[in-house]
PDB file of N, CA and C in Angstrom:
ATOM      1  N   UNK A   1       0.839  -1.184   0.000  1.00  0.00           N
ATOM      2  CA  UNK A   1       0.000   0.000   0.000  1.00  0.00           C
ATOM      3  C   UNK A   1       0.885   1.249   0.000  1.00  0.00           C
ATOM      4  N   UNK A   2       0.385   2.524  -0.638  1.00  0.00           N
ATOM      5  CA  UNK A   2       1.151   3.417  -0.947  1.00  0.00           C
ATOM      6  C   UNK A   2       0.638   4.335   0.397  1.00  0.00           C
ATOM      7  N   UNK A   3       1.854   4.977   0.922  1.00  0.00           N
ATOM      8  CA  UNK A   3       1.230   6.367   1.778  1.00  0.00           C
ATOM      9  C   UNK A   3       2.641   7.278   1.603  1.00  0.00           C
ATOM     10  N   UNK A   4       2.195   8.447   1.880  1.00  0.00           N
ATOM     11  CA  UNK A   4       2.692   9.837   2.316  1.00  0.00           C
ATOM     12  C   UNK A   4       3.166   9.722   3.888  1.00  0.00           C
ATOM     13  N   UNK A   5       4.713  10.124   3.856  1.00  0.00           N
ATOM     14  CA  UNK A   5       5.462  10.347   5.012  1.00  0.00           C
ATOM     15  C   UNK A   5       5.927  11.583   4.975  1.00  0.00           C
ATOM     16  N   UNK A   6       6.218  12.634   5.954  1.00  0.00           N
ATOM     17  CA  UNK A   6       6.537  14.037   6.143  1.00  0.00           C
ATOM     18  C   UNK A   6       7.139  13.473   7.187  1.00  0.00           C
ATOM     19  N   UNK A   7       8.772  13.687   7.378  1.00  0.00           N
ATOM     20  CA  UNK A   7      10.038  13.224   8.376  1.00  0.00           C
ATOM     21  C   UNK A   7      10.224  15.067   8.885  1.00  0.00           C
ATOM     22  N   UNK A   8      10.325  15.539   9.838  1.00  0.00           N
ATOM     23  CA  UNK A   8      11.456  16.475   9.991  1.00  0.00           C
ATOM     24  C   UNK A   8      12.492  16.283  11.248  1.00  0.00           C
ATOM     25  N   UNK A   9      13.419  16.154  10.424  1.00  0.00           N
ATOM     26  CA  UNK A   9      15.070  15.890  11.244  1.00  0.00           C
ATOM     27  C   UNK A   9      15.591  17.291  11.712  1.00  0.00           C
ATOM     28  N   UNK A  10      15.212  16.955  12.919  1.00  0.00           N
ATOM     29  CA  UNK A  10      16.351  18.108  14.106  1.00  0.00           C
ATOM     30  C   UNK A  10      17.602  18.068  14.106  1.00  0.00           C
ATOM     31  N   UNK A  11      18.652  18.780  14.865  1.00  0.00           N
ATOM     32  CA  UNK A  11      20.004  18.688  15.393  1.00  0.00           C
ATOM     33  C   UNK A  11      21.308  19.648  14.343  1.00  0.00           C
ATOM     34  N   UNK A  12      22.297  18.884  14.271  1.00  0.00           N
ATOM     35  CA  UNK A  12      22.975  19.651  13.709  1.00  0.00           C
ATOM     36  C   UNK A  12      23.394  18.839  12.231  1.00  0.00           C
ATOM     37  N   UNK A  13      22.522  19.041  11.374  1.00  0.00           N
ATOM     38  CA  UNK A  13      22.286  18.449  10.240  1.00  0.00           C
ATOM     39  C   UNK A  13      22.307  19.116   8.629  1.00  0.00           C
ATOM     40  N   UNK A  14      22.295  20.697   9.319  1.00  0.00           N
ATOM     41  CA  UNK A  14      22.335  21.544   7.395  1.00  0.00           C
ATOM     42  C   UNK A  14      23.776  21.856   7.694  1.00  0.00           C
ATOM     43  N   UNK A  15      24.456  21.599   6.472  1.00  0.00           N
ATOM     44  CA  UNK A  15      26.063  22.074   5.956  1.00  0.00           C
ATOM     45  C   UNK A  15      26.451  21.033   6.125  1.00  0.00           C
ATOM     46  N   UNK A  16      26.112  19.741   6.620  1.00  0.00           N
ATOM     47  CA  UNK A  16      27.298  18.105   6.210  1.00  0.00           C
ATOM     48  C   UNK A  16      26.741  17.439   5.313  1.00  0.00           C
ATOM     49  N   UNK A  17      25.946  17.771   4.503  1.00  0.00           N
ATOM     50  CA  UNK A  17      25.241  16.812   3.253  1.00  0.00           C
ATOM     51  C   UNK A  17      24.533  16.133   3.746  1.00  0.00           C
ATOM     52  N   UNK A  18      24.005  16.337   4.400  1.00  0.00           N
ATOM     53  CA  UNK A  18      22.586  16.038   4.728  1.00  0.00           C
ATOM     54  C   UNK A  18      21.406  15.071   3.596  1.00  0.00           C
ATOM     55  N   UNK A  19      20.943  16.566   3.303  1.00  0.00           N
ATOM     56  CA  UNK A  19      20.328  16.262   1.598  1.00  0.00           C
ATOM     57  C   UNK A  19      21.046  15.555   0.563  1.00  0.00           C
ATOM     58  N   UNK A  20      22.371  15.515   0.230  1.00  0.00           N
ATOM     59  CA  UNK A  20      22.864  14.694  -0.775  1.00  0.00           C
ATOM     60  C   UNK A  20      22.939  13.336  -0.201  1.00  0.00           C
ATOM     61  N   UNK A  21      23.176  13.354   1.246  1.00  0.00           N
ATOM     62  CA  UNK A  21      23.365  11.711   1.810  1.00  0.00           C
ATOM     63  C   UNK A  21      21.754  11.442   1.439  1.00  0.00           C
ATOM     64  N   UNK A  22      20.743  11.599   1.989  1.00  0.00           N
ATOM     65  CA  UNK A  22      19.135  11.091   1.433  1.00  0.00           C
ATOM     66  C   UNK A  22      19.027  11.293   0.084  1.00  0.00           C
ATOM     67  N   UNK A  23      19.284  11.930  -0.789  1.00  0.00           N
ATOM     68  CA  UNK A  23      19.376  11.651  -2.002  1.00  0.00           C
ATOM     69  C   UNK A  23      19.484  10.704  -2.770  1.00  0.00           C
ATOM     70  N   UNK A  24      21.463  10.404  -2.111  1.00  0.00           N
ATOM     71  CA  UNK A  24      21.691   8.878  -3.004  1.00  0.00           C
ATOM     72  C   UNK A  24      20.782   8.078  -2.251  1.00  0.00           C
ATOM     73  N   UNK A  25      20.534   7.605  -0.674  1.00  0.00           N
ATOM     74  CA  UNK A  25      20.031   6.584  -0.405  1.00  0.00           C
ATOM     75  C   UNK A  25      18.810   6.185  -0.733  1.00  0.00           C
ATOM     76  N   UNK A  26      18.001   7.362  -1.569  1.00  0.00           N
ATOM     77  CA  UNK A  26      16.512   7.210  -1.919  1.00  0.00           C
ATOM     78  C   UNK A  26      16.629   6.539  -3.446  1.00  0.00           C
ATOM     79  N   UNK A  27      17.858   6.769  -3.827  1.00  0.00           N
ATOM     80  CA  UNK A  27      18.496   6.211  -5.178  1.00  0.00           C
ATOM     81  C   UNK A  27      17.973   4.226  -4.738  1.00  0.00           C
ATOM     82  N   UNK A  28      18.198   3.699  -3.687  1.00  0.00           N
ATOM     83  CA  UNK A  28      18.342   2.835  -3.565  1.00  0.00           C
ATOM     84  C   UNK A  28      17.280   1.614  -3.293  1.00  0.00           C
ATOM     85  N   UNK A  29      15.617   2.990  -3.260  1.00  0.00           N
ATOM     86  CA  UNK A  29      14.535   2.349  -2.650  1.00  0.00           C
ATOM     87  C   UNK A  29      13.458   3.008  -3.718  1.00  0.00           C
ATOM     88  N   UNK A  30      12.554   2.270  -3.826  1.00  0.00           N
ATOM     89  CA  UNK A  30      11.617   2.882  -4.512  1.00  0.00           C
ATOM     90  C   UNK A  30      10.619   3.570  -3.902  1.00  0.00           C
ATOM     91  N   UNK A  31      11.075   4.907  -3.920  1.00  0.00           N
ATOM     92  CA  UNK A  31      10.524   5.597  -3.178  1.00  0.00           C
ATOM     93  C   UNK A  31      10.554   6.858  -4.113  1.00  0.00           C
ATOM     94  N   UNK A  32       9.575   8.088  -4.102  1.00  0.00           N
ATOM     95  CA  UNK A  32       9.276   9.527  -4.815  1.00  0.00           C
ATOM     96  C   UNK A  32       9.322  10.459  -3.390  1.00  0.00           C
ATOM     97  N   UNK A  33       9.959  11.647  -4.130  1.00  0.00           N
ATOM     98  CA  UNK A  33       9.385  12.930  -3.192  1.00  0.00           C
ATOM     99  C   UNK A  33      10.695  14.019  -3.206  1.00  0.00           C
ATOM    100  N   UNK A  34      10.865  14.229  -2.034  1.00  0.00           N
ATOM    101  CA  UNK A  34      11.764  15.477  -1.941  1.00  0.00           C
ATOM    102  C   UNK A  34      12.473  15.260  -0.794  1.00  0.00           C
ATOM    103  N   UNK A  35      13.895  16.023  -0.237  1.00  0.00           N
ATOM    104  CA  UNK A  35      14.549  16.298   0.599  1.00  0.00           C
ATOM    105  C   UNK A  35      15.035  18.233   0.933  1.00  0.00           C
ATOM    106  N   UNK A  36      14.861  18.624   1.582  1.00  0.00           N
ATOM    107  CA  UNK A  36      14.864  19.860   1.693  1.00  0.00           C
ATOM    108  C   UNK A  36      15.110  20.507   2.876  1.00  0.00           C
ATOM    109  N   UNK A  37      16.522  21.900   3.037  1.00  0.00           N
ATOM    110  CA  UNK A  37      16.221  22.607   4.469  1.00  0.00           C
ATOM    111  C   UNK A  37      15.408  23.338   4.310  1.00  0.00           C
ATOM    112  N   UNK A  38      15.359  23.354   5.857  1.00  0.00           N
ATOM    113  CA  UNK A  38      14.301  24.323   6.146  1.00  0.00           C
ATOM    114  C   UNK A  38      14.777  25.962   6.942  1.00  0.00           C
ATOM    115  N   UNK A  39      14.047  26.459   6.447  1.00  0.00           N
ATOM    116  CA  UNK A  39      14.850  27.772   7.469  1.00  0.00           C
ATOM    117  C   UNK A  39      14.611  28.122   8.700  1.00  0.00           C
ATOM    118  N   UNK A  40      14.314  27.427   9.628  1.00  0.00           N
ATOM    119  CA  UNK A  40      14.896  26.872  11.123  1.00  0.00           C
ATOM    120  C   UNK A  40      15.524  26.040  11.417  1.00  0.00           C
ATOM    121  N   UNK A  41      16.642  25.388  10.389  1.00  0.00           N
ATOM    122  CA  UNK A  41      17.333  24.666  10.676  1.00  0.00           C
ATOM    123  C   UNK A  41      17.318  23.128  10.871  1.00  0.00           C
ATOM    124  N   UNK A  42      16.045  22.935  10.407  1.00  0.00           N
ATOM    125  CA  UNK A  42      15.710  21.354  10.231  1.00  0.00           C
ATOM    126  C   UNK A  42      15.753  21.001   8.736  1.00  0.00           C
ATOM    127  N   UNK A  43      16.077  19.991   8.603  1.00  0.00           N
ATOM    128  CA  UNK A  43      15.903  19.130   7.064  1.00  0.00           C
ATOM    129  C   UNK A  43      13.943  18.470   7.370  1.00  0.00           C
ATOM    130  N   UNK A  44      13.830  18.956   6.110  1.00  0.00           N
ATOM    131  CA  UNK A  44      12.102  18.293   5.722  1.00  0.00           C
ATOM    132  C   UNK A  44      12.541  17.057   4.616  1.00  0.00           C
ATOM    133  N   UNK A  45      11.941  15.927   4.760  1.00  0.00           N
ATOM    134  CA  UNK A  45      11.698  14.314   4.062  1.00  0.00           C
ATOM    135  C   UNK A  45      10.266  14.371   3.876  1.00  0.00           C
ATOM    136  N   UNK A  46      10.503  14.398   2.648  1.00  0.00           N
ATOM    137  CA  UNK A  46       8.608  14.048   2.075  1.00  0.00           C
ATOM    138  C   UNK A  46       8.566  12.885   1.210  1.00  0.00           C
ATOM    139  N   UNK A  47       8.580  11.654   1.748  1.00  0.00           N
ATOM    140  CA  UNK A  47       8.466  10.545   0.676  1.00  0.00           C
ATOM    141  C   UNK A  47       7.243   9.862   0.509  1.00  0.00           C
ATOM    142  N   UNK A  48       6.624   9.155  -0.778  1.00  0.00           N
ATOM    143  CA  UNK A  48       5.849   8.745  -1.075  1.00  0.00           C
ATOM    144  C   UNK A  48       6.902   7.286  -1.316  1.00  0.00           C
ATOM    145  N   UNK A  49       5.354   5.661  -0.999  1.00  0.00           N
ATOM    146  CA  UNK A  49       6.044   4.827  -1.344  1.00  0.00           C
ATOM    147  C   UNK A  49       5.355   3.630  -0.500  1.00  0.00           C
ATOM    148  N   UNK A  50       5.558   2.251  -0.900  1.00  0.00           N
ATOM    149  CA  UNK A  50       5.377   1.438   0.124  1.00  0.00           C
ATOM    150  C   UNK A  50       5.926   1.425   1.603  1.00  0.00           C
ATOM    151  N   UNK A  51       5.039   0.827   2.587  1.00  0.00           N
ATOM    152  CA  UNK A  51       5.659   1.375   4.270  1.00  0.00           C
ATOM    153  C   UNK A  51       6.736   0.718   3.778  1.00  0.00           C
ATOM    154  N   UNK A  52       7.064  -0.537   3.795  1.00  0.00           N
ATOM    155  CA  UNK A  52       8.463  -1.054   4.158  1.00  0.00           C
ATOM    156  C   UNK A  52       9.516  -0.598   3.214  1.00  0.00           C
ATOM    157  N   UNK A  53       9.482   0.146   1.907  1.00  0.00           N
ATOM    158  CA  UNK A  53      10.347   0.413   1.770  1.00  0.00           C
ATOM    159  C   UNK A  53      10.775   2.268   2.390  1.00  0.00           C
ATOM    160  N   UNK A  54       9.825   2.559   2.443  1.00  0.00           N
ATOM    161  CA  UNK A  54      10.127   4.159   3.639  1.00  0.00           C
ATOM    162  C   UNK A  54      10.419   4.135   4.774  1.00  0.00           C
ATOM    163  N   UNK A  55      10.092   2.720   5.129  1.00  0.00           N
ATOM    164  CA  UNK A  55      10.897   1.998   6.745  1.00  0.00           C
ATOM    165  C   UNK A  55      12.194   1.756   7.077  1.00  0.00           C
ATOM    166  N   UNK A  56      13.015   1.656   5.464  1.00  0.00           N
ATOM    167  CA  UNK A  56      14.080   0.199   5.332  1.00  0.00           C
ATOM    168  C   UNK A  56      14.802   1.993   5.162  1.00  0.00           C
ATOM    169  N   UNK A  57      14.065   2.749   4.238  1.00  0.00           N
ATOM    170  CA  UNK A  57      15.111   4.254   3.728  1.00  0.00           C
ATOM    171  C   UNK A  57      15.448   5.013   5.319  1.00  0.00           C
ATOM    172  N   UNK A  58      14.129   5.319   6.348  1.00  0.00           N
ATOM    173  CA  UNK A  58      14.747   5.888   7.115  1.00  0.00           C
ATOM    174  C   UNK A  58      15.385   5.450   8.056  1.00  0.00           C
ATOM    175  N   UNK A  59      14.977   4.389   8.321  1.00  0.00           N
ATOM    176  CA  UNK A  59      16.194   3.336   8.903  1.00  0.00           C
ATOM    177  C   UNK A  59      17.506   3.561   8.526  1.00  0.00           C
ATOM    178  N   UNK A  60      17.838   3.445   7.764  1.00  0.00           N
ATOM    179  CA  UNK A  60      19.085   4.127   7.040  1.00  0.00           C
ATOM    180  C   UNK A  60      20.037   4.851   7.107  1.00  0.00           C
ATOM    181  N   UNK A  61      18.846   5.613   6.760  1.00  0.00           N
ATOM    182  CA  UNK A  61      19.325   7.544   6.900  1.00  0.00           C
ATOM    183  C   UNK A  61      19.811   7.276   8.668  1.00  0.00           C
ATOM    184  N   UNK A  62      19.030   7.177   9.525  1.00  0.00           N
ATOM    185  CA  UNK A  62      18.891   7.213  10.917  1.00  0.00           C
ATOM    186  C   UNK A  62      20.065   6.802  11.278  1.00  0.00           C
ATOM    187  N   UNK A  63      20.254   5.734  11.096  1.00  0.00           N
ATOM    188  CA  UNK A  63      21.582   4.748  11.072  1.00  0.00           C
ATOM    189  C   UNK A  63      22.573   5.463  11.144  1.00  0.00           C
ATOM    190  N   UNK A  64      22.991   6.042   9.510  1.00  0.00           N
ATOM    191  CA  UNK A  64      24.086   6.635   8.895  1.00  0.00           C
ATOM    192  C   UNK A  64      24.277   8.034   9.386  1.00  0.00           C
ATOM    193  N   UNK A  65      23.415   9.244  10.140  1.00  0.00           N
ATOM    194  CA  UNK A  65      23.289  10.140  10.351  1.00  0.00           C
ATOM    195  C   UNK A  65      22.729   9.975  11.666  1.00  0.00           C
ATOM    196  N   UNK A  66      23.123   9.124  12.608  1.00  0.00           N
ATOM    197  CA  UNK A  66      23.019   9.495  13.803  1.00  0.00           C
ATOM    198  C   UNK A  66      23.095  10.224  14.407  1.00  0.00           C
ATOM    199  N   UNK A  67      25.192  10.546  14.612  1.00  0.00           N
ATOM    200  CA  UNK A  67      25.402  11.665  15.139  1.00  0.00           C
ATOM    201  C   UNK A  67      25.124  13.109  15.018  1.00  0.00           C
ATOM    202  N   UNK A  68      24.473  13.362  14.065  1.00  0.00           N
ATOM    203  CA  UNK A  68      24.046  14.605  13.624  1.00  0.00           C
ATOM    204  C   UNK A  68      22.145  14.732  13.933  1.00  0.00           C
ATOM    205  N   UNK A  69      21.562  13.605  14.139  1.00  0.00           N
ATOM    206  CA  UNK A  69      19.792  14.062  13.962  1.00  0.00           C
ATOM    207  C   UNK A  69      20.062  13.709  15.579  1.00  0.00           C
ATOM    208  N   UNK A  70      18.975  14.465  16.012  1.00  0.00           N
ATOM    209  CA  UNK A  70      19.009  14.913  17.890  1.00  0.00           C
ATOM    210  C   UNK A  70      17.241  14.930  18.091  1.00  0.00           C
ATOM    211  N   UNK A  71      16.785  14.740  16.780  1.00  0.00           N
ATOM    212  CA  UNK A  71      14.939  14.346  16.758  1.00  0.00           C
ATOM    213  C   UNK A  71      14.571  14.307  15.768  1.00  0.00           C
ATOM    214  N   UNK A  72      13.825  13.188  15.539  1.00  0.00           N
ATOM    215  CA  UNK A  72      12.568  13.375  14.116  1.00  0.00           C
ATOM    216  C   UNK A  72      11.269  12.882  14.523  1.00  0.00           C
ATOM    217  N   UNK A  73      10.889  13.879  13.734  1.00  0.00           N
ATOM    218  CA  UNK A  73       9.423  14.380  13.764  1.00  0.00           C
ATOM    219  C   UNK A  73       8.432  13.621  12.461  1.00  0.00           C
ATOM    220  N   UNK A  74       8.026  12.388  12.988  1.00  0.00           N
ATOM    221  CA  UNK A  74       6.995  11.980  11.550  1.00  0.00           C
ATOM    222  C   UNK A  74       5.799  12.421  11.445  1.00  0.00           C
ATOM    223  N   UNK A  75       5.035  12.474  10.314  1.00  0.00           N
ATOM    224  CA  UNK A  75       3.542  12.466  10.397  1.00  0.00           C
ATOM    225  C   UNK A  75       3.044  11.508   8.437  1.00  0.00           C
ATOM    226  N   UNK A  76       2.541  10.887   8.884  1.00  0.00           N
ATOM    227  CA  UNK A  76       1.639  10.160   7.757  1.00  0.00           C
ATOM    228  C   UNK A  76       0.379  10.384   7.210  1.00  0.00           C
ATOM    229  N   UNK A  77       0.063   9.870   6.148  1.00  0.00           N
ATOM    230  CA  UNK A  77      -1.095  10.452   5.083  1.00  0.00           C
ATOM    231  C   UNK A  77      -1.544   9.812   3.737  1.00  0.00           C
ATOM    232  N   UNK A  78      -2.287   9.680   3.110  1.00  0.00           N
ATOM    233  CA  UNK A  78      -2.641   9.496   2.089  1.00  0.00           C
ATOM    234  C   UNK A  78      -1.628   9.673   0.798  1.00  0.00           C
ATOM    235  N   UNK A  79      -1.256   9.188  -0.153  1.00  0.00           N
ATOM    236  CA  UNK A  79      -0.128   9.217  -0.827  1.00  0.00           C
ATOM    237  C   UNK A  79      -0.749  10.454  -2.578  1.00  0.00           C
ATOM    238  N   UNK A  80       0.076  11.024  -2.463  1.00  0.00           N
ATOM    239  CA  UNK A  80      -1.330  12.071  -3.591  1.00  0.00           C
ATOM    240  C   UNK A  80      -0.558  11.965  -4.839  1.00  0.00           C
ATOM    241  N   UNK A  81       0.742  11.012  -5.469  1.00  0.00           N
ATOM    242  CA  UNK A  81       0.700  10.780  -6.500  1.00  0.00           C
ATOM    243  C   UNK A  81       1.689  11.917  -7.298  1.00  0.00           C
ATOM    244  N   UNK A  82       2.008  12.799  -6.573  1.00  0.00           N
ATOM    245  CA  UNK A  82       2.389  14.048  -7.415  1.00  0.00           C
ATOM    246  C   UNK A  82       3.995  13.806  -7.597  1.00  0.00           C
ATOM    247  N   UNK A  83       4.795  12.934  -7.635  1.00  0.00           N
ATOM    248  CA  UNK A  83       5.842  12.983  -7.496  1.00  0.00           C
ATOM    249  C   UNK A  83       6.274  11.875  -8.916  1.00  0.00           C
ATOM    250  N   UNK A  84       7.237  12.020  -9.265  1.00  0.00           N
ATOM    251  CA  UNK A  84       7.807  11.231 -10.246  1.00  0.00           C
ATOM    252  C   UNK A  84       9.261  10.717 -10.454  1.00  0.00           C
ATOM    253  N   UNK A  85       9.923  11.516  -9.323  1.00  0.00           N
ATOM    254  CA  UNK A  85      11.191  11.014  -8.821  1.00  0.00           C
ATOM    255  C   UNK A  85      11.348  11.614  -7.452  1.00  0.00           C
ATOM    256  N   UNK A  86      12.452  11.711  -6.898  1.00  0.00           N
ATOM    257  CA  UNK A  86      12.921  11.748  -5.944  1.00  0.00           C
ATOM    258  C   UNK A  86      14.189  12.968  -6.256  1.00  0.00           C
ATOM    259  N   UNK A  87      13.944  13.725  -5.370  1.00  0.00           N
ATOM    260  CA  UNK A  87      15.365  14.850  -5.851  1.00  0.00           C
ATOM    261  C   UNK A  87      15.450  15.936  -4.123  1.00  0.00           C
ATOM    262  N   UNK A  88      16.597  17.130  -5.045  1.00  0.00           N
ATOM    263  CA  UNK A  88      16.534  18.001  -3.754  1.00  0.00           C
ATOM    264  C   UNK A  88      16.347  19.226  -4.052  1.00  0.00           C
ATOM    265  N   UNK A  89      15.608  19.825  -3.059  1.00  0.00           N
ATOM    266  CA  UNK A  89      14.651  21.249  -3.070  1.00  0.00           C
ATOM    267  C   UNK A  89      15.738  22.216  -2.367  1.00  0.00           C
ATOM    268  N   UNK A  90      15.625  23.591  -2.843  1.00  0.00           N
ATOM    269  CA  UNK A  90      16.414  24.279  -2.797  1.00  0.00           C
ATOM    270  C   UNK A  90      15.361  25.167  -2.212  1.00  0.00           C
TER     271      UNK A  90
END
């Protein structure tokens, strides 16, 4: 089943590649959407996709970017289709 995930990652996470590290790793899952800062200093994750593979991606990320995320913030939803790859928002 397809749904909509909205991640926002706290801590000290914009200026170490952040966004390019979720980038490639979204390379690796079939997954759509975006990666993006925010201007308070959090990174926003908007992926569309099956749960387990948006499970297996932030697992991942989480993993690999430990030392840097200090909280994330999920919320879930209905999946609305609008996406056709996966990239990063400026």
């Amino acid at each position: 089943m397809t749904e909509r995930r909205t991640y926002h990652f706290d801590g000290r996470i914009q200026g170490i590649g952040f966004r390019y590290t979720t980038h490639n790793m979204a390379q690796q899952y079939a997954v759509l959407g975006y990666v993006k800062n925010l201007p308070d200093g959090r990174v926003e994750l908007v992926v569309e996709g099956d749960e387990a593979e948006m499970d297996s991606l932030v697992q991942d990320l989480q993993r690999r970017m430990n030392n840097f995320i200090r909280h994330t913030e999920a919320h879930s939803g209905p999946a609305t289709g609008e996406f056709d790859n996966f990239n990063i928002r400026h």
